[in-house]
C-alpha atoms as a PDB file:
ATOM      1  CA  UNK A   1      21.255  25.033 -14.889  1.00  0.00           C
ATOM      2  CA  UNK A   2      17.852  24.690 -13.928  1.00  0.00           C
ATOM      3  CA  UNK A   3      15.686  27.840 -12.848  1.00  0.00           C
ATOM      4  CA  UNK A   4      16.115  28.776  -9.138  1.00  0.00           C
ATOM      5  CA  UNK A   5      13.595  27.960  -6.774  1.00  0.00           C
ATOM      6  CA  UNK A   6      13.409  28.809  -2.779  1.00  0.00           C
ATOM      7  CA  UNK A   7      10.897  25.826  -1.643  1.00  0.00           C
ATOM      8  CA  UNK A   8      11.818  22.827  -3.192  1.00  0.00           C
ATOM      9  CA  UNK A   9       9.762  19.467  -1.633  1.00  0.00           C
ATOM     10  CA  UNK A  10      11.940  16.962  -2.501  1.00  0.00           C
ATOM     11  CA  UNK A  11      11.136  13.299  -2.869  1.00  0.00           C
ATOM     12  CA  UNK A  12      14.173  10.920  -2.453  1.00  0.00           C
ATOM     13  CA  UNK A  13      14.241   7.100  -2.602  1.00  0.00           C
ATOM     14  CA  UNK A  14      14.443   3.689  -5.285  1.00  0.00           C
ATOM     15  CA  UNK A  15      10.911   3.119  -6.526  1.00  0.00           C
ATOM     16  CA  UNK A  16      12.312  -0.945  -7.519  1.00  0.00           C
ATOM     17  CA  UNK A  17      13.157  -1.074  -3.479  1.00  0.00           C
ATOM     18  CA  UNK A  18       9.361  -1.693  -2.455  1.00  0.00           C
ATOM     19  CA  UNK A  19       8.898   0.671   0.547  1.00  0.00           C
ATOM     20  CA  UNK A  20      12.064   2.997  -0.236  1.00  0.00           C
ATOM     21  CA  UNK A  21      10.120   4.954  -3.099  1.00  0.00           C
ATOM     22  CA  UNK A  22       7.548   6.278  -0.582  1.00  0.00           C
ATOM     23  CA  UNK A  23       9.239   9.946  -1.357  1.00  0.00           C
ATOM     24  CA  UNK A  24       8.969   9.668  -5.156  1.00  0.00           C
ATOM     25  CA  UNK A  25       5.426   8.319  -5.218  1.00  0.00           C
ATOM     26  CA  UNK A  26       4.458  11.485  -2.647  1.00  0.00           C
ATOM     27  CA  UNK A  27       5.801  13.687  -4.574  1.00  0.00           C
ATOM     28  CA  UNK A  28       3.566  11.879  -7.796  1.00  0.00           C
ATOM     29  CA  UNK A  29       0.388  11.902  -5.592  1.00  0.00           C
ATOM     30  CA  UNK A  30       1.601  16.153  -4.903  1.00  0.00           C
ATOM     31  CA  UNK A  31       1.944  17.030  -8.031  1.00  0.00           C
ATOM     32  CA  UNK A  32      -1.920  16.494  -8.509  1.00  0.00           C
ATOM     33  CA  UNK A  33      -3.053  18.622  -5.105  1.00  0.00           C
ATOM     34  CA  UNK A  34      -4.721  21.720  -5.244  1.00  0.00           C
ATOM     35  CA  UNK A  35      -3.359  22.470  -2.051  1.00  0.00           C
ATOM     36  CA  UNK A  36       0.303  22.804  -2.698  1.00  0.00           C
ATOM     37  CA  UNK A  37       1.499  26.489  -3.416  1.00  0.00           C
ATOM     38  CA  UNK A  38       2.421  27.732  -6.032  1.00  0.00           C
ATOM     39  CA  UNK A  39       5.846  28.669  -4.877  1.00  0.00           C
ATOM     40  CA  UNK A  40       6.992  25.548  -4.233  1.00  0.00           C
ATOM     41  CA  UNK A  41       9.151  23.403  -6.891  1.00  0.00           C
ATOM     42  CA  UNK A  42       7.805  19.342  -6.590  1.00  0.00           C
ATOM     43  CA  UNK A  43      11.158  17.465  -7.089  1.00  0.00           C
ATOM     44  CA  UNK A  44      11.477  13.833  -7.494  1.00  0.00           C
ATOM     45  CA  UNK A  45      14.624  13.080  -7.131  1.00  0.00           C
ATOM     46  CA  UNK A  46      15.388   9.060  -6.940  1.00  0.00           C
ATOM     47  CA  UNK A  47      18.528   8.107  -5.542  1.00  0.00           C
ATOM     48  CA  UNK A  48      20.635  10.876  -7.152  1.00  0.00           C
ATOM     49  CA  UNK A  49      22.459  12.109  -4.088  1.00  0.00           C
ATOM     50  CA  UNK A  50      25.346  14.926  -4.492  1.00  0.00           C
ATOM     51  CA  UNK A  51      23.859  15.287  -8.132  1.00  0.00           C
ATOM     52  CA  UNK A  52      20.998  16.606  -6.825  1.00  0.00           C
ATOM     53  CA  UNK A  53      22.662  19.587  -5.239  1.00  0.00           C
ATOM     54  CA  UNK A  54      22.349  21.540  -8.989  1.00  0.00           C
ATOM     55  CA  UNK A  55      18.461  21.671  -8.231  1.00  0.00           C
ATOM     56  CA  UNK A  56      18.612  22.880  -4.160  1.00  0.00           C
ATOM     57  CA  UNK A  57      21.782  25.052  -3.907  1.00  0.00           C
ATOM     58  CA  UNK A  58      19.922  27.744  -3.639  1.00  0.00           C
ATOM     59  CA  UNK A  59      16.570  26.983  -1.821  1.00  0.00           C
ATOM     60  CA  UNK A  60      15.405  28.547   1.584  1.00  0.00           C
ATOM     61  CA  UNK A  61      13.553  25.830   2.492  1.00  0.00           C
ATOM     62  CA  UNK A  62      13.418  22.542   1.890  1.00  0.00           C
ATOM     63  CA  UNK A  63      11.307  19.339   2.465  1.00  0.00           C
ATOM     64  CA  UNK A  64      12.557  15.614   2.016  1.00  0.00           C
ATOM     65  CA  UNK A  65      10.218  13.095   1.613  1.00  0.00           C
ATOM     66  CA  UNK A  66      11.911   9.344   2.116  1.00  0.00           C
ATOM     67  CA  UNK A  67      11.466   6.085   3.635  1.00  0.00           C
ATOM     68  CA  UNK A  68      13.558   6.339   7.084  1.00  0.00           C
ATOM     69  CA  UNK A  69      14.702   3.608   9.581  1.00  0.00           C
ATOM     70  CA  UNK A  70      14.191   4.866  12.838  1.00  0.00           C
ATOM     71  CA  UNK A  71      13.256   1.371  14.229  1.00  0.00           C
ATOM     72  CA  UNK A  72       9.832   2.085  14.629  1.00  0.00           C
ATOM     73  CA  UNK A  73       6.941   0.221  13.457  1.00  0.00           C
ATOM     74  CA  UNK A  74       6.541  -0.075   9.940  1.00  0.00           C
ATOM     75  CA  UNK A  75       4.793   2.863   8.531  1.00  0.00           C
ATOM     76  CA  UNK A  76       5.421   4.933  11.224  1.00  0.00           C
ATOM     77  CA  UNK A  77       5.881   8.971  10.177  1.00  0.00           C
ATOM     78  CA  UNK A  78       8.489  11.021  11.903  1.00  0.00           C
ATOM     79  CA  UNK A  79       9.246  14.302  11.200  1.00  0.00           C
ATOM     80  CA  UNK A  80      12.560  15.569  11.520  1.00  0.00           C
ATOM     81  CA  UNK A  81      14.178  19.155  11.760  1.00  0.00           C
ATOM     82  CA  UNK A  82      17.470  20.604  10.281  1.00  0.00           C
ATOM     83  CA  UNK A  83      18.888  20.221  14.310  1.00  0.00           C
ATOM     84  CA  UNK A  84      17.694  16.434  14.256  1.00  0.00           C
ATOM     85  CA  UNK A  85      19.336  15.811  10.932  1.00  0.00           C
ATOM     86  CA  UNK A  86      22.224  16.699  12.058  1.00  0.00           C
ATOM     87  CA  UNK A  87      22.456  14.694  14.840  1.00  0.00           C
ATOM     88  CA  UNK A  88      21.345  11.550  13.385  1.00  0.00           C
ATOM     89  CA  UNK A  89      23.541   8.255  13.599  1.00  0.00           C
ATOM     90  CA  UNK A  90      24.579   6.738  10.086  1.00  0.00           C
ATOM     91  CA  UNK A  91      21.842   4.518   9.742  1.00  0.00           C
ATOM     92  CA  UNK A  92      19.018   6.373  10.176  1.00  0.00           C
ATOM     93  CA  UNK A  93      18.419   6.994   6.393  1.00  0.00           C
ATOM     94  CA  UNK A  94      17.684   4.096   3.698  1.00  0.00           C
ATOM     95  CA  UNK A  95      19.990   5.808   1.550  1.00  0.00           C
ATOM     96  CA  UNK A  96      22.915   6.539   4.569  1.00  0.00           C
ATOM     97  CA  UNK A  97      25.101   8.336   2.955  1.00  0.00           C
ATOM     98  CA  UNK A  98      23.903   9.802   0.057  1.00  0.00           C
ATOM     99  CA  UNK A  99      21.282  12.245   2.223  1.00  0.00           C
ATOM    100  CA  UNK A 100      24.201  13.249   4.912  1.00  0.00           C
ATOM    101  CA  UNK A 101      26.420  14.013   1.961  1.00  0.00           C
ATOM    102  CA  UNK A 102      23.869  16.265   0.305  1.00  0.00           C
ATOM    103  CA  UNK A 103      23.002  17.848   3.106  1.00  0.00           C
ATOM    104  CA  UNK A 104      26.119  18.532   4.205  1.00  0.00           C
ATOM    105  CA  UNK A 105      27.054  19.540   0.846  1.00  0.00           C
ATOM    106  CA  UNK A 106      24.443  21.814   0.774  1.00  0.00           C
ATOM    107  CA  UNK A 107      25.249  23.359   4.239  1.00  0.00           C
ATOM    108  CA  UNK A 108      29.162  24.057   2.862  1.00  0.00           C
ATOM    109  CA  UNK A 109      27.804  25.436  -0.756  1.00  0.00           C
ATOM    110  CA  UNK A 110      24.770  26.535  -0.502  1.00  0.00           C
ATOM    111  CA  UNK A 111      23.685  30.649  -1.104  1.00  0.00           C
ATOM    112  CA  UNK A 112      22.068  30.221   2.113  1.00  0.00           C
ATOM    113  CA  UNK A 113      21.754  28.098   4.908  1.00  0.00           C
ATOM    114  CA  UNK A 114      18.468  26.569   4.142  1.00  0.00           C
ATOM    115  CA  UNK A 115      15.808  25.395   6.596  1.00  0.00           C
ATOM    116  CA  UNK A 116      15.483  21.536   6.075  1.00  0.00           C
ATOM    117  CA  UNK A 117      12.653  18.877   7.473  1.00  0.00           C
ATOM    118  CA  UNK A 118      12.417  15.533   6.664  1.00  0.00           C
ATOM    119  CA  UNK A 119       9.436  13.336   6.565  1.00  0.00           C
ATOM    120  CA  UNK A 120      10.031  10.407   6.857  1.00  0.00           C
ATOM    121  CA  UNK A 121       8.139   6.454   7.198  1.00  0.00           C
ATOM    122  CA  UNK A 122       9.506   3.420   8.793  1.00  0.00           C
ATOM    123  CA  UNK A 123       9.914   1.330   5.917  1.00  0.00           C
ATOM    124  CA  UNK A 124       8.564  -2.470   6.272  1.00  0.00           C
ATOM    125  CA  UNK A 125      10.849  -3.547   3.356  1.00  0.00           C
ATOM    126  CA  UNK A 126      13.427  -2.272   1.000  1.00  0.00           C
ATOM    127  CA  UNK A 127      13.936  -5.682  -0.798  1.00  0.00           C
ATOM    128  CA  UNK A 128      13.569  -5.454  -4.719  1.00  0.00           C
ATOM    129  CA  UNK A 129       9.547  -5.138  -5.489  1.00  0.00           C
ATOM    130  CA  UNK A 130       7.933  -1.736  -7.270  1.00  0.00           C
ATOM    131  CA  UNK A 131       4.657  -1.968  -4.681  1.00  0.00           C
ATOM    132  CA  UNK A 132       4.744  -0.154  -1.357  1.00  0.00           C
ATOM    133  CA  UNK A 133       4.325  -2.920   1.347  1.00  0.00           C
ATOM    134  CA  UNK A 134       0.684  -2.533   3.011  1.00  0.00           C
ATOM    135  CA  UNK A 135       1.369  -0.385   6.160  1.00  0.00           C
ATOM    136  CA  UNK A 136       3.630   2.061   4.414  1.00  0.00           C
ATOM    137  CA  UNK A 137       1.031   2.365   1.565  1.00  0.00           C
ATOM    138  CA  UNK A 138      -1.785   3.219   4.110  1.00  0.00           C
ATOM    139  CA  UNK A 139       0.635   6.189   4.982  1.00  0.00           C
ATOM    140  CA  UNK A 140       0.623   7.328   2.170  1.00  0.00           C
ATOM    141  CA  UNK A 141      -1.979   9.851   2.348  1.00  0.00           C
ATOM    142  CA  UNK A 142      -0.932  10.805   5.263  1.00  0.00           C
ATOM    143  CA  UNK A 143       2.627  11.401   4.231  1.00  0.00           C
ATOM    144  CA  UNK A 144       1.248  13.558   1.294  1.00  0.00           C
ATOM    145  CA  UNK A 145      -1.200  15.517   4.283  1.00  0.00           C
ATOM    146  CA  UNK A 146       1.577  16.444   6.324  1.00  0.00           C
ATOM    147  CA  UNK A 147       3.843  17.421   3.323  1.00  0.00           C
ATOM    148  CA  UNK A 148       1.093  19.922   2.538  1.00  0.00           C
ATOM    149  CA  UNK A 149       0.939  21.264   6.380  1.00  0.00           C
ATOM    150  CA  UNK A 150       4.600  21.705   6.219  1.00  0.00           C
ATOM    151  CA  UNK A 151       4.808  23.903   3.143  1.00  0.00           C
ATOM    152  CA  UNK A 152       1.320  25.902   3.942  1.00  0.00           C
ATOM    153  CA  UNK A 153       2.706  26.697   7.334  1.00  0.00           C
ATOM    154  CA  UNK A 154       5.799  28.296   5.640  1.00  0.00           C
ATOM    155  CA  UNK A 155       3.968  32.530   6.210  1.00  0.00           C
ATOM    156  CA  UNK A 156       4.966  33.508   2.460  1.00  0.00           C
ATOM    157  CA  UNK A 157       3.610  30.624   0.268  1.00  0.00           C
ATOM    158  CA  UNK A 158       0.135  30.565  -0.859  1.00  0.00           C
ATOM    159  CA  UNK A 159      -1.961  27.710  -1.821  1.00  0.00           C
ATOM    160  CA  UNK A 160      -4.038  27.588  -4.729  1.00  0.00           C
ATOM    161  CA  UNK A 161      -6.499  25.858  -6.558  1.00  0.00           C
ATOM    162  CA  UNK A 162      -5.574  26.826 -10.050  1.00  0.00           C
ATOM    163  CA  UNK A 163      -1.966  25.540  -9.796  1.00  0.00           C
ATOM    164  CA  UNK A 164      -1.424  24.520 -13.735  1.00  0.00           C
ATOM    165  CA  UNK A 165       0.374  21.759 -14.186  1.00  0.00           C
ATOM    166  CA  UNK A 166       2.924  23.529 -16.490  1.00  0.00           C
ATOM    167  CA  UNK A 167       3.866  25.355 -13.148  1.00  0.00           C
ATOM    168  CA  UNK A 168       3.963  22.211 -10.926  1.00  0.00           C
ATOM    169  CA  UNK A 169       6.177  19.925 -13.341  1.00  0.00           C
ATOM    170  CA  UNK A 170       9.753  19.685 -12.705  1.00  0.00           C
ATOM    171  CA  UNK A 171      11.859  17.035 -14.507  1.00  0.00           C
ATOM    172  CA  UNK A 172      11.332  13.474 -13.145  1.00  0.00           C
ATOM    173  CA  UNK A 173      15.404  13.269 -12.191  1.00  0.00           C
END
């Protein structure tokens, strides 16, 4: 079982479904920022689902990162709360099911109920392709910015420069 950790930033999504690996290539372009603290656990974790549950059960807080149809323009960032979540209709997620499940999941099993945003972008495409289409790769950035705001605003995580990398890495799932 792998090593409990409270702030988990996790990155869901198919990096072969063009636009639908925006969370896994955040949580790549994370793993190399200073600014992330060093309490939080950088998970990518793919299109996984219920499996994933092994790695969160027992977070406080957590941050998913993955491409979201909200029908808004394409590359469009929303941010989402654990009361939004809840209320979404079924197809508000690329990956429908597999994020309600875990979160429910994790609501039912979890050591605590955990705080949970989302960030997500309006995907332009989820057709097979490995490149992000242009508007949600000039988001990016952006994506990766407010991923950073999220966790530093979180009053017992501190951000640091000399994060090693052996402290950042979590396996690639």
């Amino acid at each position: 079982m792998p090593t409990p950790a409270t702030h988990i930033v996790l990155g869901l999504g198919n990096t072969l479904h063009s636009d639908d690996g925006i969370g896994p290539q955040a949580i790549e372009r994370l793993r190399n920022d200073s600014r992330v603290p060093k309490d939080v656990t950088l998970i990518e974790g793919g299109t996984l689902g219920l499996e994933l549950l092994t790695y969160i059960w027992d977070c406080s807080y957590l941050l998913v990162l993955d491409a979201v149809d909200v029908g808004q323009p394409p590359g469009t960032l929303v941010r989402m709360s654990s009361q939004e979540l809840q209320t979404l209709p079924g197809k508000a997620s690329a990956h429908q099911l597999g994020v309600a499940d875990l979160l429910v999941a994790l609501r039912v099993l979890a050591k605590q109920t955990p705080e949970v945003v989302l960030l997500g972008v309006q995907p332009a495409s989820t057709e097979w392709g490995t490149e992000l289409s242009p508007a949600v790769a000039a988001v990016l950035p952006a994506l990766a910015d407010a991923a950073v705001a999220e966790v530093c605003r979180r009053p017992h995580t501190q951000a640091s420069s000399d994060r090693s990398a052996e402290a950042r890495a979590r396996p690639v799932l």
